[in-house]
N, C-alpha and C. Protein backbone atom coordinates (compact mmCIF):
# COMPACT_ATOMS: atom_id res chain seq x y z
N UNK A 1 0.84 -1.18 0.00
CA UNK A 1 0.00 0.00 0.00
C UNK A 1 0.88 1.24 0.00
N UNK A 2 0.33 2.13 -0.98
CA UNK A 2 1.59 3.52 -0.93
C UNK A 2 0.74 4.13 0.10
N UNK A 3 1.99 5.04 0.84
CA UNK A 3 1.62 6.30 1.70
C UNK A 3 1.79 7.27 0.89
N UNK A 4 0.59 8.66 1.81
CA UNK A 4 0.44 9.63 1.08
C UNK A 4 1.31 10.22 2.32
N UNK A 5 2.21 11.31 0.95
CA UNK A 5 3.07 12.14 2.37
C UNK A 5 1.85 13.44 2.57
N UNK A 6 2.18 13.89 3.66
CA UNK A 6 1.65 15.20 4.27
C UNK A 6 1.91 16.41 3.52
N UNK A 7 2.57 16.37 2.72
CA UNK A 7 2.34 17.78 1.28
C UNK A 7 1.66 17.29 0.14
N UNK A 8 1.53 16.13 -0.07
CA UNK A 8 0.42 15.92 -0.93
C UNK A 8 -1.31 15.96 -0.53
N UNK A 9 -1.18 15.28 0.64
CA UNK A 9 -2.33 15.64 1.30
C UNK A 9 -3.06 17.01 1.30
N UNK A 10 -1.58 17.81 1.95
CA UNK A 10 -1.89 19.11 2.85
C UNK A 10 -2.26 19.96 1.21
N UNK A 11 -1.66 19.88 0.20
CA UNK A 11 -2.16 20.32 -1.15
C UNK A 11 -3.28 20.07 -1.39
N UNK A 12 -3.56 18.91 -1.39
CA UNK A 12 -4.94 17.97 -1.93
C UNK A 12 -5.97 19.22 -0.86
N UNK A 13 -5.95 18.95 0.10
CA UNK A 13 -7.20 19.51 0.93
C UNK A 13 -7.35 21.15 0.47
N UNK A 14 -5.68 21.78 0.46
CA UNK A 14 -6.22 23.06 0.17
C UNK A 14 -6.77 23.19 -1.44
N UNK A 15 -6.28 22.19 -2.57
CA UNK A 15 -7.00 22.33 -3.80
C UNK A 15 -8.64 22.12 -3.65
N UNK A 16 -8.59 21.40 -3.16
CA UNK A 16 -10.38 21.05 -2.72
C UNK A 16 -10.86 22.09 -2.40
N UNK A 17 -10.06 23.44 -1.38
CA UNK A 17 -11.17 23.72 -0.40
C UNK A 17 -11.18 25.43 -1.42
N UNK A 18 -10.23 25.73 -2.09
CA UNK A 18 -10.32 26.79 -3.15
C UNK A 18 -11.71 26.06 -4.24
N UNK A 19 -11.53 25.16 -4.87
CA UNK A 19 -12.09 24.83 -6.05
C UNK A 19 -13.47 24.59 -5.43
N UNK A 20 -13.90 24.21 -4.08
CA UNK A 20 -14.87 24.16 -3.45
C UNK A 20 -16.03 25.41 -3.18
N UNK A 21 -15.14 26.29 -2.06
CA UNK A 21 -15.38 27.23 -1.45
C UNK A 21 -15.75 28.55 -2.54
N UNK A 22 -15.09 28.79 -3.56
CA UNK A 22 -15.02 29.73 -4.51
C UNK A 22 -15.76 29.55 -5.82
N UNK A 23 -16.52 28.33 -5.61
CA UNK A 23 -17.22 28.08 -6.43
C UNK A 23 -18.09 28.97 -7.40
N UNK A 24 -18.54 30.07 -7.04
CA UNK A 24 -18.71 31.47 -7.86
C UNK A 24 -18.73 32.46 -7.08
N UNK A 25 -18.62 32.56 -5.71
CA UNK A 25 -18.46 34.25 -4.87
C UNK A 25 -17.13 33.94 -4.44
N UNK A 26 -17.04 34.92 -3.22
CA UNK A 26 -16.17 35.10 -2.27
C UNK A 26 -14.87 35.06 -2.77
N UNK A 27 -14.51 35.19 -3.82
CA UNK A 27 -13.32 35.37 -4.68
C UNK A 27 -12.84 36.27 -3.69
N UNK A 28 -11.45 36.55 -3.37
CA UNK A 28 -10.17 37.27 -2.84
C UNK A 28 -9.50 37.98 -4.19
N UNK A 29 -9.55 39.40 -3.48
CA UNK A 29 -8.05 39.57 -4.50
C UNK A 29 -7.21 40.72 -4.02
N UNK A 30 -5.88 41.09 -4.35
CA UNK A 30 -4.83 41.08 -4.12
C UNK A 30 -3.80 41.91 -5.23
N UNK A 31 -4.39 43.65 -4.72
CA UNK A 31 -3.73 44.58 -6.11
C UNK A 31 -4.53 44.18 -7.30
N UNK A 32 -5.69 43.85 -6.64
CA UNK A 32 -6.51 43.85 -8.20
C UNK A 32 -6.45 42.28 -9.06
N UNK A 33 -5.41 41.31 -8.67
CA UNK A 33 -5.87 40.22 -9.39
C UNK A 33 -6.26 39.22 -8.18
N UNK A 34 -7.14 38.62 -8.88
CA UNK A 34 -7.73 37.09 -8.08
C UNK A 34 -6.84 36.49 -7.74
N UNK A 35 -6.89 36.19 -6.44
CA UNK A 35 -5.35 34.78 -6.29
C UNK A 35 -6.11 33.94 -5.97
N UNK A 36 -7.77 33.49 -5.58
CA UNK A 36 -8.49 32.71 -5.56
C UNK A 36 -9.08 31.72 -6.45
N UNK A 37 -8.80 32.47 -7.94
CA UNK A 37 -8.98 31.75 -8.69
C UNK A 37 -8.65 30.56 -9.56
N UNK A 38 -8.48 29.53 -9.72
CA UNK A 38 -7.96 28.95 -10.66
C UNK A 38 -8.23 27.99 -11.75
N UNK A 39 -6.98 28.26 -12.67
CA UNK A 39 -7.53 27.67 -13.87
C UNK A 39 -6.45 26.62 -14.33
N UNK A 40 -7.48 26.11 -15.24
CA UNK A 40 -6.62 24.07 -15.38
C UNK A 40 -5.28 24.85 -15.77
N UNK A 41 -3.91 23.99 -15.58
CA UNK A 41 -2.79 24.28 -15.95
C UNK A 41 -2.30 23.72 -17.45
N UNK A 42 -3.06 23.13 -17.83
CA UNK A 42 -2.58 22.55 -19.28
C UNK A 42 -3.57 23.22 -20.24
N UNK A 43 -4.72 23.77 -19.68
CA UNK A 43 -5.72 24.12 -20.64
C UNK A 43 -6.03 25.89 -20.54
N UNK A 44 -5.82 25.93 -19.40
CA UNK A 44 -5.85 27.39 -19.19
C UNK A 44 -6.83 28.14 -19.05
N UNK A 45 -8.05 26.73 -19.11
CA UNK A 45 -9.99 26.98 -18.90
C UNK A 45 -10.26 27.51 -17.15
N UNK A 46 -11.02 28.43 -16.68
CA UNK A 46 -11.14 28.46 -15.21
C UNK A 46 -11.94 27.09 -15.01
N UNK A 47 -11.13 27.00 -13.71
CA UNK A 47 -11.68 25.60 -12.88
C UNK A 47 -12.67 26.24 -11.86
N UNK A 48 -12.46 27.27 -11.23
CA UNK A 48 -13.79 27.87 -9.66
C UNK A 48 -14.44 28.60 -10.06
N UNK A 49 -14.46 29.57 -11.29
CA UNK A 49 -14.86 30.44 -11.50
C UNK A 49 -15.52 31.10 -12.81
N UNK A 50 -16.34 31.63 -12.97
CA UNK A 50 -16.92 31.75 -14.22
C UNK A 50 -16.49 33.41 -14.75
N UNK A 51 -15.69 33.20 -15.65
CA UNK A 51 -14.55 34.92 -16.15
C UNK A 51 -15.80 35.84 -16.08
N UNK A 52 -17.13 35.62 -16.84
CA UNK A 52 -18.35 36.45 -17.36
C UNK A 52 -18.62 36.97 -16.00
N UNK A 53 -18.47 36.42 -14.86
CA UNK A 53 -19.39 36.88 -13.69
C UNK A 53 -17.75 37.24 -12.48
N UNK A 54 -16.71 36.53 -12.67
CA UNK A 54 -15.48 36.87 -11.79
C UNK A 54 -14.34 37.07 -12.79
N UNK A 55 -14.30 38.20 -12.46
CA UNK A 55 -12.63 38.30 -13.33
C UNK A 55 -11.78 38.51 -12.69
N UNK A 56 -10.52 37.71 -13.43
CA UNK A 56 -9.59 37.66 -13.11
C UNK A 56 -8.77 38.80 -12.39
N UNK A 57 -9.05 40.10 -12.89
CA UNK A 57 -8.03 40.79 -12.70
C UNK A 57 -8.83 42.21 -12.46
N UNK A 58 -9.39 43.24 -11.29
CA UNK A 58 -10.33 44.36 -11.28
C UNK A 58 -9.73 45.39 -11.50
N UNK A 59 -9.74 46.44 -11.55
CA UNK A 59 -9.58 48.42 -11.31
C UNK A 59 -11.07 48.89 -10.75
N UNK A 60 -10.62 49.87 -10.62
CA UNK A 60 -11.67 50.68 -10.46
C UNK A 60 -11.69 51.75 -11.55
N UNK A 61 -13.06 51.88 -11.94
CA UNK A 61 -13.38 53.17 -13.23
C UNK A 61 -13.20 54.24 -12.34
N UNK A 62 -13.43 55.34 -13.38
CA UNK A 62 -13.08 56.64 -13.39
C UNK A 62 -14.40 57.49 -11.88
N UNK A 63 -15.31 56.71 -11.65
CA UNK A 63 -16.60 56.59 -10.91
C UNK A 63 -16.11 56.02 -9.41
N UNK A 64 -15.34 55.21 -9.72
CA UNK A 64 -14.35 54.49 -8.55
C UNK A 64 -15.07 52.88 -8.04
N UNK A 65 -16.09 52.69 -9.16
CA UNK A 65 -16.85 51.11 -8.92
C UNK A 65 -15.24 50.29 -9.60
N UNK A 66 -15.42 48.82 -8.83
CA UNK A 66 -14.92 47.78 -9.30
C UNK A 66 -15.56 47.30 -10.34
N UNK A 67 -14.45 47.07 -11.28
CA UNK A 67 -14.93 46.81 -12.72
C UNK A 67 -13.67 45.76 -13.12
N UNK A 68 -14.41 44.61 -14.30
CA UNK A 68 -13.15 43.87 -14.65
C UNK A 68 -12.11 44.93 -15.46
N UNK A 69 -10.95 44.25 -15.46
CA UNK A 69 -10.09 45.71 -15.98
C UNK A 69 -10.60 45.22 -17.85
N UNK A 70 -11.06 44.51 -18.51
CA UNK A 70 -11.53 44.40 -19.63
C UNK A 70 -12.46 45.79 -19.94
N UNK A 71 -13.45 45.75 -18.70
CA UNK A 71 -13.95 47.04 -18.91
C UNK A 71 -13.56 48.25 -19.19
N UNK A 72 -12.59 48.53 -18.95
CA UNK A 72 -11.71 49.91 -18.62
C UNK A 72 -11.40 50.32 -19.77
N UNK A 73 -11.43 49.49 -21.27
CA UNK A 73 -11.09 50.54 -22.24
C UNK A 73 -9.64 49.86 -22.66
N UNK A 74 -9.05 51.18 -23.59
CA UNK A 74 -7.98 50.89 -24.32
C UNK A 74 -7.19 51.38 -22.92
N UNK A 75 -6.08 50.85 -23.13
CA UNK A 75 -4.45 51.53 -21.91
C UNK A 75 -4.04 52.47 -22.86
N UNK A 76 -4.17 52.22 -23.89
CA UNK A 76 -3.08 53.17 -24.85
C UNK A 76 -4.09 53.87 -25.94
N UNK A 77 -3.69 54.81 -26.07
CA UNK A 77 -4.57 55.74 -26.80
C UNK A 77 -3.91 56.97 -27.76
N UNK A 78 -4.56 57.32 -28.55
CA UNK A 78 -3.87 58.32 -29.15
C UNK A 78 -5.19 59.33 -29.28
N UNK A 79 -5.11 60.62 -29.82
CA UNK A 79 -5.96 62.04 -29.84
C UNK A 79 -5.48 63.12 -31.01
N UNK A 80 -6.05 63.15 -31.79
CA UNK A 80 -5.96 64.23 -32.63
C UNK A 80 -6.32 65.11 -33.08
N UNK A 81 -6.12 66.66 -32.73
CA UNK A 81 -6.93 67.81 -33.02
C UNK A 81 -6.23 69.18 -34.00
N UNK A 82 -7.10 70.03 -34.16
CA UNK A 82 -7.07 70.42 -34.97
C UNK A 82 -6.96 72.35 -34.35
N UNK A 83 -5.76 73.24 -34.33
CA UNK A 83 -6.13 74.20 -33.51
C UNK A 83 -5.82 75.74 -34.35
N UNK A 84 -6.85 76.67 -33.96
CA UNK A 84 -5.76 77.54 -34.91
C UNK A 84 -4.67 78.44 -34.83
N UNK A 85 -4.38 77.89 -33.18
CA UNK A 85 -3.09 78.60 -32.85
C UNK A 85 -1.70 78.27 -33.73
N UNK A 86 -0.86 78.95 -34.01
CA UNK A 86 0.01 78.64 -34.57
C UNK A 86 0.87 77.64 -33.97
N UNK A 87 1.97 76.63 -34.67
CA UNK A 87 2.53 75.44 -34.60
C UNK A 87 3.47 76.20 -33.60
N UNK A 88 4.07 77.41 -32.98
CA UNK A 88 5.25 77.84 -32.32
C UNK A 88 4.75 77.67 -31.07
N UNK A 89 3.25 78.71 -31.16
CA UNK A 89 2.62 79.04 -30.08
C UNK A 89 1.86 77.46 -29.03
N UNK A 90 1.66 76.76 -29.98
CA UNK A 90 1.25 75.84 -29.45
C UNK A 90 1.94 74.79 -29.16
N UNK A 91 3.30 74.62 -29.68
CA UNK A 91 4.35 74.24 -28.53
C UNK A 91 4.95 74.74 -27.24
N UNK A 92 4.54 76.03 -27.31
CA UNK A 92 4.71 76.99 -26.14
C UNK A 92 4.04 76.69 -25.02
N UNK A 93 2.65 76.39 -25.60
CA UNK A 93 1.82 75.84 -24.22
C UNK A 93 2.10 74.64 -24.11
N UNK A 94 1.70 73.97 -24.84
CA UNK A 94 1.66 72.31 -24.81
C UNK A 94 2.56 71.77 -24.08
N UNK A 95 4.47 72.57 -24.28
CA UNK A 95 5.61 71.66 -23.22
C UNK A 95 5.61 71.97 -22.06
N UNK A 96 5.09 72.90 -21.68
CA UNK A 96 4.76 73.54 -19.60
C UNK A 96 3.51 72.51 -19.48
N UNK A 97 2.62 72.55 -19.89
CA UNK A 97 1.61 72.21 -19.42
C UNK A 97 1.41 70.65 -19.78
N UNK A 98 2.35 70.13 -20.33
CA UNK A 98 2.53 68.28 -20.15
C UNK A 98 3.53 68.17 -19.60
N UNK A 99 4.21 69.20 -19.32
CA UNK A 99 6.13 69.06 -18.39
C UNK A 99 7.14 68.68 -19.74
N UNK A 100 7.12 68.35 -21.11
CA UNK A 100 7.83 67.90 -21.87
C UNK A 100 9.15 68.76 -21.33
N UNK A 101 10.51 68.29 -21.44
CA UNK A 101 11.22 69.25 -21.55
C UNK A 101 12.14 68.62 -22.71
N UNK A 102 12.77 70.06 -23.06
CA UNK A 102 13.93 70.39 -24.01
C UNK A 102 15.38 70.33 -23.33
N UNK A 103 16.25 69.88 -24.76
CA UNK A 103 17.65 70.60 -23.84
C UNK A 103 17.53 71.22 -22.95
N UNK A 104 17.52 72.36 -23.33
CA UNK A 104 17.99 73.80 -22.41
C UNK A 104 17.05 73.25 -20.98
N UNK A 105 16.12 72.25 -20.71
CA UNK A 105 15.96 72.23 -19.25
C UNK A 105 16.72 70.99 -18.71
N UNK A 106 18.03 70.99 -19.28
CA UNK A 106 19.07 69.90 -18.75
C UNK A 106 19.90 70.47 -18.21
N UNK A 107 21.07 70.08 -17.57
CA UNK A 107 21.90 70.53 -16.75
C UNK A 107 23.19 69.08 -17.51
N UNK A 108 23.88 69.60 -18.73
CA UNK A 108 25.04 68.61 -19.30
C UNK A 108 26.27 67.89 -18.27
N UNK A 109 26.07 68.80 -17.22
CA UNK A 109 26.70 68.31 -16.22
C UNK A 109 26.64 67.80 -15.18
N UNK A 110 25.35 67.60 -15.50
CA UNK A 110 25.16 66.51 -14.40
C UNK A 110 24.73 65.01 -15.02
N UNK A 111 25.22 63.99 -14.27
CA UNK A 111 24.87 62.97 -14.74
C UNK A 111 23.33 62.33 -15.26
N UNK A 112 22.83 62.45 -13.98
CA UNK A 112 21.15 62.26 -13.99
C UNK A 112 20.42 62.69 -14.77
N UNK A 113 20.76 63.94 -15.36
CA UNK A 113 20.43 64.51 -16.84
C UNK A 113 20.55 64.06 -18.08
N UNK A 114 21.98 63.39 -17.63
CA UNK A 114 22.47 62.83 -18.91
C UNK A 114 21.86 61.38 -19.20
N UNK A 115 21.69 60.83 -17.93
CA UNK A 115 20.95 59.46 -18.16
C UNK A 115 19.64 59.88 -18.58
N UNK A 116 18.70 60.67 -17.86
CA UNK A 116 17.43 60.92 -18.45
C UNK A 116 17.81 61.20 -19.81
N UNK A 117 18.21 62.37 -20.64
CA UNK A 117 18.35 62.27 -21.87
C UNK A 117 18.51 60.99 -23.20
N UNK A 118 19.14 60.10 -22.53
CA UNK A 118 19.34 58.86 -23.46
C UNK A 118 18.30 57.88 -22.92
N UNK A 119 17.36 58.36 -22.47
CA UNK A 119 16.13 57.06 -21.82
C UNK A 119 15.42 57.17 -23.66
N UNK A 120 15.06 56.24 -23.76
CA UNK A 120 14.14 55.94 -25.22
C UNK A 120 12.87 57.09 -24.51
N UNK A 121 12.11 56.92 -23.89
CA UNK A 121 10.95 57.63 -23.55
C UNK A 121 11.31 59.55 -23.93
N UNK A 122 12.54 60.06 -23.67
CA UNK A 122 12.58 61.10 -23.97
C UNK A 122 13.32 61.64 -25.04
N UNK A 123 12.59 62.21 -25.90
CA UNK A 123 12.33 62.91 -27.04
C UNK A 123 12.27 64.66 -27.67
N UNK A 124 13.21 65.19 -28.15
CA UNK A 124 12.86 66.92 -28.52
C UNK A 124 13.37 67.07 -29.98
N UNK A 125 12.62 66.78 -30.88
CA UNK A 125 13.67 67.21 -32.23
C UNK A 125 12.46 68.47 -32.50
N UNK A 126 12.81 69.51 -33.39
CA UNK A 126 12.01 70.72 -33.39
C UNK A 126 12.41 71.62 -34.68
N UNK A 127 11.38 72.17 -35.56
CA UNK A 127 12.00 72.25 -36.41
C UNK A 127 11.15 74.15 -36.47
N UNK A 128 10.93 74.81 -35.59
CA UNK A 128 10.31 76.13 -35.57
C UNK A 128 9.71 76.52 -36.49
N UNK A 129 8.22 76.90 -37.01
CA UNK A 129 7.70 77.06 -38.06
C UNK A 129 6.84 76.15 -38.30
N UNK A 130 8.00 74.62 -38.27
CA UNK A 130 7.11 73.91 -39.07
C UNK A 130 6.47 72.30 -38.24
N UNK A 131 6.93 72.31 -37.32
CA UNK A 131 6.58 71.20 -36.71
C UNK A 131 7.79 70.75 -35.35
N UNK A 132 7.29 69.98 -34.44
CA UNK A 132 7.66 69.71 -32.86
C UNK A 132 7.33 68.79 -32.65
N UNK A 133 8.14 67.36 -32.23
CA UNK A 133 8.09 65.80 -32.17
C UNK A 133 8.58 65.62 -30.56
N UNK A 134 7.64 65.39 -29.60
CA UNK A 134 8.43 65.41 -28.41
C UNK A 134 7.73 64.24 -27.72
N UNK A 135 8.76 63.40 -26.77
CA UNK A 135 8.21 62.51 -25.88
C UNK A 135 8.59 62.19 -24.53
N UNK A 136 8.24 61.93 -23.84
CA UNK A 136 8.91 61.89 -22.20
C UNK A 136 7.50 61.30 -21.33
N UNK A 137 8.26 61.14 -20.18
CA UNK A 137 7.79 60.63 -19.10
C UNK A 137 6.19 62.14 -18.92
N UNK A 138 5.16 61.03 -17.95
CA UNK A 138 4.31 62.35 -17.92
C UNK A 138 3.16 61.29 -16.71
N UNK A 139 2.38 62.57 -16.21
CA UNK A 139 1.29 61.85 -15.26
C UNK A 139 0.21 62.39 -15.78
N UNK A 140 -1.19 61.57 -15.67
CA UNK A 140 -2.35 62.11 -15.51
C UNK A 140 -3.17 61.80 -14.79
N UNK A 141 -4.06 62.47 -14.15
CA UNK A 141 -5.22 62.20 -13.10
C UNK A 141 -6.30 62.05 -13.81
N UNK A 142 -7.14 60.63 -13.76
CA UNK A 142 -8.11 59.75 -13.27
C UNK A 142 -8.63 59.60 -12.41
N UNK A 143 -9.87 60.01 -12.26
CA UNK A 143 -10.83 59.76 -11.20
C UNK A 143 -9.68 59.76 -9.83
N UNK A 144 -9.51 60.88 -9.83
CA UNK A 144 -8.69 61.16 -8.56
C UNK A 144 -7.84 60.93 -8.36
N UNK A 145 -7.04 60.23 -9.50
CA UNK A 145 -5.83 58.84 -9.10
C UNK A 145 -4.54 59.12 -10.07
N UNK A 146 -3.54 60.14 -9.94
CA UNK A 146 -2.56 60.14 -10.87
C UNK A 146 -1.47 58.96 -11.33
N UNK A 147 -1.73 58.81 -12.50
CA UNK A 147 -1.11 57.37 -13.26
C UNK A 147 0.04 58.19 -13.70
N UNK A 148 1.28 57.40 -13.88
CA UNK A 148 2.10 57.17 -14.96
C UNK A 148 2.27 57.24 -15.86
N UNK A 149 2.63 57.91 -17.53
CA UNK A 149 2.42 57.58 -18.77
C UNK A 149 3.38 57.88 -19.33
N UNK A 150 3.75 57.01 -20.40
CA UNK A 150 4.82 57.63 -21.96
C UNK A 150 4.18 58.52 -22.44
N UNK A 151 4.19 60.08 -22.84
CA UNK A 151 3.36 60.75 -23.72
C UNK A 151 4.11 60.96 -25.03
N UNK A 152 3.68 61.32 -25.83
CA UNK A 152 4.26 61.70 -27.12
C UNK A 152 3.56 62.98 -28.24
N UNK A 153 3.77 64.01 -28.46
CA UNK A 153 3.06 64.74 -29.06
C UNK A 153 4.11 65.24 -30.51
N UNK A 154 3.26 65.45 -31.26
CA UNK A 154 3.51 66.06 -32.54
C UNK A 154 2.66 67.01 -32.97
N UNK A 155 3.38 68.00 -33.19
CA UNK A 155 2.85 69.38 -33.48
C UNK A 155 3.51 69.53 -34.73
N UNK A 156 2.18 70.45 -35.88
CA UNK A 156 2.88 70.14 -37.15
C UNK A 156 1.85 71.46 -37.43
N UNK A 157 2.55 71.63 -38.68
CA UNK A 157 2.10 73.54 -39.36
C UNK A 157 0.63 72.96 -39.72
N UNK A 158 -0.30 74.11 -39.92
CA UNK A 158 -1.68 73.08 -40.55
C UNK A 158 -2.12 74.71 -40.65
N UNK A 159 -1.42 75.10 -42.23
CA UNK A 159 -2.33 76.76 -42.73
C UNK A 159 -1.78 77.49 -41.34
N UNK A 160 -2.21 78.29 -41.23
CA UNK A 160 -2.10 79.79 -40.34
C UNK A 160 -2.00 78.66 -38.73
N UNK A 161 -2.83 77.73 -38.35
CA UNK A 161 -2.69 77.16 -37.54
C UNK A 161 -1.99 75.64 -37.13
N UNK A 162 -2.47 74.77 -36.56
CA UNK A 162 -1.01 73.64 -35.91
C UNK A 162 -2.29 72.19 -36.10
N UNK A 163 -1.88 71.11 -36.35
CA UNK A 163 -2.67 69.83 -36.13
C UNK A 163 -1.66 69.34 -34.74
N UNK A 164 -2.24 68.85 -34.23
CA UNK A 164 -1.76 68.36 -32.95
C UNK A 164 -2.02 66.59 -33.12
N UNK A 165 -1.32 65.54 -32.73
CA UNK A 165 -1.34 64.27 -32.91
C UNK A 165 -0.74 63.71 -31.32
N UNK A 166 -1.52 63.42 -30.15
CA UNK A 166 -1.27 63.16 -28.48
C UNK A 166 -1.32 61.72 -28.48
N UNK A 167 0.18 60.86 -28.10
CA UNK A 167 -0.08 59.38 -28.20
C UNK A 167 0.37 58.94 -26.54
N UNK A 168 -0.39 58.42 -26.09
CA UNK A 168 -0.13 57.88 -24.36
C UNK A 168 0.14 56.32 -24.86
N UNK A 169 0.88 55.86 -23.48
CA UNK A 169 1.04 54.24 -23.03
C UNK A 169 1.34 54.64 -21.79
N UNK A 170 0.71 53.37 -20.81
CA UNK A 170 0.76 53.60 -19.68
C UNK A 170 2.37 52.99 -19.25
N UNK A 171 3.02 53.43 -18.24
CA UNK A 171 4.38 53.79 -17.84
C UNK A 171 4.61 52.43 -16.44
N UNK A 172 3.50 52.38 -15.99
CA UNK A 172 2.93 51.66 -14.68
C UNK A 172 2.31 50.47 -15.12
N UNK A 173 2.10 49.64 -14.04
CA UNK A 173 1.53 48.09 -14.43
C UNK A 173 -0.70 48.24 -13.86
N UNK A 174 -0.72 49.95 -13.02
CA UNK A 174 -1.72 49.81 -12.47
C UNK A 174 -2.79 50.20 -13.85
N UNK A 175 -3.85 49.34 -14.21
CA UNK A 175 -4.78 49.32 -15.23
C UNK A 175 -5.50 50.65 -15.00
N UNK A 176 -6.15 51.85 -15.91
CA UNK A 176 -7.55 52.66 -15.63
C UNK A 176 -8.32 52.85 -16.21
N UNK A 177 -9.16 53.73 -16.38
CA UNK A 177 -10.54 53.95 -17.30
C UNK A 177 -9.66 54.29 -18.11
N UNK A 178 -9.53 53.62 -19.27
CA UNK A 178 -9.00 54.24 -20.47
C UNK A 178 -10.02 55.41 -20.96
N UNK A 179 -10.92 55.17 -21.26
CA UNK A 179 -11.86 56.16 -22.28
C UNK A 179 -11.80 57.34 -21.24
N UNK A 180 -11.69 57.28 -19.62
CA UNK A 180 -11.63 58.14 -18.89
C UNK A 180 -10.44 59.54 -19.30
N UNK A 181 -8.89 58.63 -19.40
CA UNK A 181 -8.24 58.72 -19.66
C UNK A 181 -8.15 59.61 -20.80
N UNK A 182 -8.63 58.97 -21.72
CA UNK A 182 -8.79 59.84 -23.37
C UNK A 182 -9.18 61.29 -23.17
N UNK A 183 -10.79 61.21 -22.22
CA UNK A 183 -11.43 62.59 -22.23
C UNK A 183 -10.74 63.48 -21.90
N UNK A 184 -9.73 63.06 -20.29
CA UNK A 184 -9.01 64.16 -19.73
C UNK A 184 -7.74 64.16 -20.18
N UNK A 185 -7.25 63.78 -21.23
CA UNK A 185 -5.77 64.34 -21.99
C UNK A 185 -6.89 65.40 -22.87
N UNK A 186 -7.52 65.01 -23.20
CA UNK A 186 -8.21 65.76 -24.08
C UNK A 186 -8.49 67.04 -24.16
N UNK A 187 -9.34 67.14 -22.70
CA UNK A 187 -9.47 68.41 -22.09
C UNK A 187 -7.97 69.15 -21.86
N UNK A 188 -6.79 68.48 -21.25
CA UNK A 188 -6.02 69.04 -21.04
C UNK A 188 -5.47 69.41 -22.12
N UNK A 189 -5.86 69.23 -23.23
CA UNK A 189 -5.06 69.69 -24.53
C UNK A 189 -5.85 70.78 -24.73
N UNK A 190 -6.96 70.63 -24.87
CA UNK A 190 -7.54 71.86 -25.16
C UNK A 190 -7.74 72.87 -24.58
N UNK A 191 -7.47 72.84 -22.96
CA UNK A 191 -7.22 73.98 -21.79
C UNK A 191 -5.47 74.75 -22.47
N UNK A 192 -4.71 73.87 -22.62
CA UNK A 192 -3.20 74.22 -22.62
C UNK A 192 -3.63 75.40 -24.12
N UNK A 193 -4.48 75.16 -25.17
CA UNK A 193 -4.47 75.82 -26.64
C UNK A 193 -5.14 76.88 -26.39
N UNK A 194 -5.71 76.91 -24.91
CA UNK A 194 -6.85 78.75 -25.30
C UNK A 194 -5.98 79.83 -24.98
């Protein structure tokens, strides 16, 4: 007769008592993902839980309800408008009021500068007149909650006035209302152009 050792057991009972107990409520979670849940390891189907009614992984919307993060929209987004401030003027606002910076807000002598400068995320090529390609580190507030983001903007001549082209990715691993997200770069673009 084989013996069962006491970690197979002591496994066995706690697989039972998850796949049991969690049968569709009382899910746990933990920064937003389920650690209660689980799913077959070869198939990758949920075993306790039904995705339609428990998901895997929550946020909270822009409202601040728990929502699966499926709900939440795109992470990454882009925005394109149309302004009739001129392409100079509207780099003028646009780099204070997203923080972009240029050279000239480096310090060549210092190191930390110099590492920020060669990060891929930051970006200044500029061509006055006719167009402004810039990217860097940046935050925005969500439903109360300032995130992380890559921003990227392009400013380009368009007649007497500028087309503007605003591309985000989130910087952070924490999920948000994307579409939330969209509205208020949005607004903030269009506050920075009056």
């Amino acid at each position: 007769m084989q013996r069962t050792t006491p970690f197979k057991l002591g496994f066995g009972l706690v697989a039972m008592a998850l796949m049991a107990g969690c049968a569709g409520q009382g899910h746990q979670y933990a920064q937003g993902v389920c650690i209660t849940c689980v799913n077959n390891p070869l198939t990758g189907e949920p075993l306790n839980y039904d995705p339609d009614e428990t998901p895997m992984q929550v946020a909270q919307n822009a409202e601040g309800e728990t929502v699966g993060v499926q709900e939440l929209g795109p992470q990454t987004g882009s925005i394109q408008i149309e302004s009739q401030v001129d392409v100079d003027t509207a780099y003028a606002r646009i780099k204070p009021a997203f923080d972009f910076k240029s050279p000239a807000d480096f310090n060549q002598g210092y190191k930390s500068d110099q590492s920020y400068m060669m990060d891929d995320a930051w970006q200044h090529d500029a061509t006055p007149g006719a167009y402004y390609n810039l990217s860097d580190y940046g935050e925005q507030v969500v439903g109360g909650v300032e995130y992380d983001i890559v921003q990227k903007v392009q400013i380009q001549k368009n007649g007497s006035g500028s087309r503007i082209k605003y591309t985000w990715f989130p910087s952070d691993k924490r999920p948000y209302d994307g579409n939330a997200m969209k509205a208020a770069i949005k607004q903030r673009l269009n506050d920075a152009l009056q």
